[in-house]
Each structure stands twice: as C-alpha cells, then as structure tokens.
Protein backbone atom coordinates (compact mmCIF):
# COMPACT_ATOMS: atom_id res chain seq x y z
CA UNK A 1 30.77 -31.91 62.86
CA UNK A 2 29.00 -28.36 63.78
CA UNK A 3 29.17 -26.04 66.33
CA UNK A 4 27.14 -26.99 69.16
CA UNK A 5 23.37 -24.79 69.55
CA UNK A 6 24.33 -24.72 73.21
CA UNK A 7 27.11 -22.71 73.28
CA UNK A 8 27.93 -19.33 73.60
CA UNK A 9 30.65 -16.41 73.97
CA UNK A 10 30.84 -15.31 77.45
CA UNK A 11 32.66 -11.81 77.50
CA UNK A 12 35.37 -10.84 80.52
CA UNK A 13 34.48 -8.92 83.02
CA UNK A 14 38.49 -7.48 82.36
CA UNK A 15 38.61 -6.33 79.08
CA UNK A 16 41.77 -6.11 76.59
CA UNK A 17 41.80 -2.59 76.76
CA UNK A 18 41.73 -3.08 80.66
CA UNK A 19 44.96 -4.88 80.02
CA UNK A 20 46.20 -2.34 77.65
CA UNK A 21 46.19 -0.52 80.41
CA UNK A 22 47.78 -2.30 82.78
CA UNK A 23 50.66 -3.04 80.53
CA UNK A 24 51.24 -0.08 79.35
CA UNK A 25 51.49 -0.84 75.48
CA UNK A 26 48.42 -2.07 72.59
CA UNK A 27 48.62 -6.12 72.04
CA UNK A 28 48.93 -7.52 68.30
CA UNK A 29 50.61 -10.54 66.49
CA UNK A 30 54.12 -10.45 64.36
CA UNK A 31 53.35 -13.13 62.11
CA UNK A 32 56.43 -13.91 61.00
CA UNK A 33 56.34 -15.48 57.06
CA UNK A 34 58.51 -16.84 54.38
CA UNK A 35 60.54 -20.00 53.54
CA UNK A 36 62.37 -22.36 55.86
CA UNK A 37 65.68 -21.20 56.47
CA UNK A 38 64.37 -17.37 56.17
CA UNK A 39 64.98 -16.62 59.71
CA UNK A 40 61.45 -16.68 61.23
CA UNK A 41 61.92 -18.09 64.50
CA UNK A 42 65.55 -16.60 65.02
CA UNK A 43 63.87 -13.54 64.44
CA UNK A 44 60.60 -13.83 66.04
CA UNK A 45 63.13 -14.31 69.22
CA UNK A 46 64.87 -11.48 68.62
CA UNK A 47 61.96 -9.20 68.44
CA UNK A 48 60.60 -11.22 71.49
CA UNK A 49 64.22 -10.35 73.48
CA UNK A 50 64.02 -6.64 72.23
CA UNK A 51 60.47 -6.29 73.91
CA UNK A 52 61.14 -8.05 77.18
CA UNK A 53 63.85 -5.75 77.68
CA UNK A 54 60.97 -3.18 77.41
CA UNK A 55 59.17 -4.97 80.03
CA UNK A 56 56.79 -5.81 77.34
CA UNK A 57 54.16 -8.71 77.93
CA UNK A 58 54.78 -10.84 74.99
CA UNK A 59 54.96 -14.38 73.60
CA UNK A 60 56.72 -16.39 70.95
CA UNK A 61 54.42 -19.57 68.86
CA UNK A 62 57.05 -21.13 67.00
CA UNK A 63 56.17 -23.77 64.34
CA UNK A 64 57.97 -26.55 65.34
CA UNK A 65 56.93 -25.97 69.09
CA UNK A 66 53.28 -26.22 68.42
CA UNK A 67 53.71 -29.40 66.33
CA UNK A 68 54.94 -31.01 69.46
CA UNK A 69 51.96 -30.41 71.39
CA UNK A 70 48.54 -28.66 70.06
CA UNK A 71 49.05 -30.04 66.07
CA UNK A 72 51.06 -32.87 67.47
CA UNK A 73 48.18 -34.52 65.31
CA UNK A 74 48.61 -33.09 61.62
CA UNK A 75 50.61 -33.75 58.87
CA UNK A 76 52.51 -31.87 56.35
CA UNK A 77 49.66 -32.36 53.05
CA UNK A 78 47.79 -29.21 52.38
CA UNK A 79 44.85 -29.56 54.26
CA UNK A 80 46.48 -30.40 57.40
CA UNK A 81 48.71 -26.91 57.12
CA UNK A 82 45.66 -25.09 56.42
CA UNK A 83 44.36 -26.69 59.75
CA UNK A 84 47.80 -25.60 61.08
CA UNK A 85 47.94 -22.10 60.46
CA UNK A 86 43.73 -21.93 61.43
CA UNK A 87 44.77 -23.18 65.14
CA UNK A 88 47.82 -20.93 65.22
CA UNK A 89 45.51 -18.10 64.40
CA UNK A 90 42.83 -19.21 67.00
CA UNK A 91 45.63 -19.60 69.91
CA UNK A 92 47.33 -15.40 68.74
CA UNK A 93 43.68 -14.65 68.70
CA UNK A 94 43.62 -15.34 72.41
CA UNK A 95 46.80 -14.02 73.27
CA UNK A 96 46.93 -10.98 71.77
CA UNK A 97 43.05 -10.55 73.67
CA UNK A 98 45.26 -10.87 77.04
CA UNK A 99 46.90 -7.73 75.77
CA UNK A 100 50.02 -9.59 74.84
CA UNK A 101 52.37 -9.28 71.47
CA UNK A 102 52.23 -12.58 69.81
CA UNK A 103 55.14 -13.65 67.41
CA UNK A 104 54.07 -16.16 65.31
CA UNK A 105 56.94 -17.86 63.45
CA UNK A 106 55.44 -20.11 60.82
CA UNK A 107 56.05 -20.99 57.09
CA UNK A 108 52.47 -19.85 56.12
CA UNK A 109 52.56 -20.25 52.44
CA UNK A 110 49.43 -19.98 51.53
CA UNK A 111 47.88 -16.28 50.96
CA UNK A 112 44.72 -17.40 51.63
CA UNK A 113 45.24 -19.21 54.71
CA UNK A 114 47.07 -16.04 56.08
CA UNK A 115 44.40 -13.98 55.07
CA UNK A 116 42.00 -15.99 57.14
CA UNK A 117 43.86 -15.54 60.05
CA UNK A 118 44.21 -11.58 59.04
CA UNK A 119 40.38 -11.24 59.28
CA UNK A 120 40.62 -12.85 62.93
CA UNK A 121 41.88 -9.59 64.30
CA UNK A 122 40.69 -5.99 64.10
CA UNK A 123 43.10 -3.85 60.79
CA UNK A 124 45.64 -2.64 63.48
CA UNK A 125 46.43 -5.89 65.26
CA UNK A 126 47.55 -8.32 62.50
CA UNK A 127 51.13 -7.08 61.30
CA UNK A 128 52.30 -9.54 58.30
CA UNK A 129 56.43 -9.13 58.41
CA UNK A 130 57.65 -11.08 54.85
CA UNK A 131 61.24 -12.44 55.36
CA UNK A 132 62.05 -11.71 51.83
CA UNK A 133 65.29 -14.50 51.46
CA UNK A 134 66.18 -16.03 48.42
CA UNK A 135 65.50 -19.69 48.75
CA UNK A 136 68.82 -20.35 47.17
CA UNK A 137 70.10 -18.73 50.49
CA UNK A 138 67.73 -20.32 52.48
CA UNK A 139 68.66 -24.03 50.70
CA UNK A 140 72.46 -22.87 51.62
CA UNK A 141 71.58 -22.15 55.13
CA UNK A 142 69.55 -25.24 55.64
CA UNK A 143 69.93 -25.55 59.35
CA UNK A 144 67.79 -28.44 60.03
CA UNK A 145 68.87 -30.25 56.61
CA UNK A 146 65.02 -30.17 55.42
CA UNK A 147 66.19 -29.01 52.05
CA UNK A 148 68.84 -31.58 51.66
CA UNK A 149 65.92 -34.15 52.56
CA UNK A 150 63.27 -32.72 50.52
CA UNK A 151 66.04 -32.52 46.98
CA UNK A 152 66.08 -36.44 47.79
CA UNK A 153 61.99 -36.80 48.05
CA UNK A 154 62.58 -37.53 51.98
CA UNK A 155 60.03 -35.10 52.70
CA UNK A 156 56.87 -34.44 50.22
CA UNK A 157 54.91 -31.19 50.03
CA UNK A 158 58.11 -29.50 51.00
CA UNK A 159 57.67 -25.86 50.77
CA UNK A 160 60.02 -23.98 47.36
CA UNK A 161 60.78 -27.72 46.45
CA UNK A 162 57.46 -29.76 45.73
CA UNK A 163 54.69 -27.33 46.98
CA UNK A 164 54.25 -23.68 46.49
CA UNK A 165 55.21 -20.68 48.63
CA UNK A 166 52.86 -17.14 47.84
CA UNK A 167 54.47 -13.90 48.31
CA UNK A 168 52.63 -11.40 50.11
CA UNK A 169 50.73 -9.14 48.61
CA UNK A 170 50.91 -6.49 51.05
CA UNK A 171 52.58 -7.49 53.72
CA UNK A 172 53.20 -4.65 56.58
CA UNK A 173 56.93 -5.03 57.55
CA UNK A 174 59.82 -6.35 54.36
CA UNK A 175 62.88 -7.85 55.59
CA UNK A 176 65.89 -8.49 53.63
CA UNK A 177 67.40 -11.27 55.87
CA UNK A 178 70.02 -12.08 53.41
CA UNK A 179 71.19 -8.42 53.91
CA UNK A 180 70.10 -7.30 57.28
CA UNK A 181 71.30 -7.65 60.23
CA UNK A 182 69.21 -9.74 63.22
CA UNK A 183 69.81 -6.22 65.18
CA UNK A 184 68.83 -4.07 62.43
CA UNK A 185 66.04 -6.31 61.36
CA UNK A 186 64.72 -6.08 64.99
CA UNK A 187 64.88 -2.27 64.78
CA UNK A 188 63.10 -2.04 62.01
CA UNK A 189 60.44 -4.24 63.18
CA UNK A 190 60.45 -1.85 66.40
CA UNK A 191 60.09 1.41 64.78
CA UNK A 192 57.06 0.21 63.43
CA UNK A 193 55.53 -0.69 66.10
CA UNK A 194 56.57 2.25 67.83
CA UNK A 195 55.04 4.18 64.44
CA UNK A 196 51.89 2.98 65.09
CA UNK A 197 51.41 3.88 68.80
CA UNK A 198 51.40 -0.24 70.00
CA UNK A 199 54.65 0.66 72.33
C-alpha cells in the first residue's frame, strides 16, 4: 500500500525551537542498545530520573511497553523487529519535535535498522549509547528468564542465542554495565549531554 497523493505535512505554528525555548534545554533521543539483560530500560530510567530532577521535559519508550499497545500486533521474526524499531523511530521522531528527551530502551540489533532511525533526526539529535555487557553476564542476569527459555528453543529468533546482535560501529556514548555503576553510568550519560550544549 502507498502513501496517499492527498496528503500532506502541515508545519506548527509553535516550532521545536519555540519549545526549546520554553524548556529551557535542546530535545534528542537516548537510544538505548545492546542485549537483553544489558540494562537498557533500568538505565533509560535512570537517566529519565536524573533529568526530571532537572525539571527536564522528557520521556521513557520502553520495549516491552510499546509491545503492549502500538506493536501489540508484531512478532519477534526479523521483519516484524525491523517494523518495530521503524515505529519506535517514527513515535521519538515526534517527541523529541515537542522539544522533549526521548529514551528509547530497545534491543535494536540490527545496524541497519538503527541507522534508519539515525537518518530520522538531524546529526545532533540521535545519541546511540551501546550497553557494552557480556552476554554471558547478561544470560546470568536473566531477569525475565528469556535466556533460560530461548537455551530450550521456547523462544526462536532470540537475540545472542538463535539470531544475531551487531555492535555499533560508532556509537556516541559506551557503557560498561558489567563494571559501572547505574549512578556513574547516568553521569556519564549526563556529561555528555551537558558537553554538547542539550542541558
């Protein structure tokens, strides 16, 4: 199915930079990636915390969360994570235009689909953070028992057992989860931000 001929982009009469304004800080997405068990969401929260206390506007799109509502629809096989991540991008891409700071806490494994979702924003505003675990730790940590499930062929297409993760290239932000802290990961992820003028 195509895109409609009779549709078009209507622009706000407020702009993002309006609400740049307002706020008092830039808008951008966090997108949280790495394996299950890495820490995304626990982190993504953390960050989320950190900024609130900074009477930041900012929002949280966890992976699990979404696949209870908007992808409530897709499955786990490759194109239907592709279609995944896509929507995820579309819904930051809206967010981060009403000058909040998205964290987007999803597996992503794919470079490619991450890089399609990279070219939805403008250079500054797409900040890949890498939670660089060892999937032995993460398979240790296991706190939903997916690896447990996925070692028994429970779950197919299971990401680091029977379908591929891809390191990032160059990701923006490396964090050693297995050897930070959640307080000095948060920091870190801060400081950047701080670094580049979005606070």
């Amino acid at each position: 199915m195509g895109i409609a001929n009779n549709i078009s982009w209507h622009h706000t009469t407020v702009t993002k930079e309006d609400r740049h304004l307002l706020n008092g800080h830039k808008s951008c997405v966090l997108w949280f990636t790495g394996y299950s068990g890495a820490g995304k969401s626990t982190l993504a929260n953390a960050v989320d915390e950190a900024l609130y206390k900074q009477r930041c506007r900012s929002y949280v799109l966890d992976g699990d969360n979404i696949r209870h509502g908007l992808n409530s629809d897709l499955s786990f096989r490759v194109e239907d994570r592709k279609e995944n991540i896509r929507r995820i991008g579309e819904v930051a891409k809206l967010l981060v235009d009403s000058g909040q700071i998205v964290s987007s806490a999803f597996i992503s494994p794919f470079r490619d689909d991450r890089q399609i979702v990279r070219e939805m924003f403008k250079p500054e505003e797409f900040i890949e953070i890498f939670l660089n675990c060892p999937i032995q730790v993460c398979e240790d940590r296991d706190p939903k028992g997916l690896y447990k499930k996925a070692r028994k062929g429970a779950i197919s297409d299971f990401t680091g057992i029977s379908s591929p993760y891809e390191i990032p290239h160059n990701p923006e932000i490396i964090i050693e989860t297995n050897n930070l802290t959640i307080e000095q990961s948060v920091n870190k992820i801060v400081s950047f931000l701080n670094g580049k003028k979005i606070l």
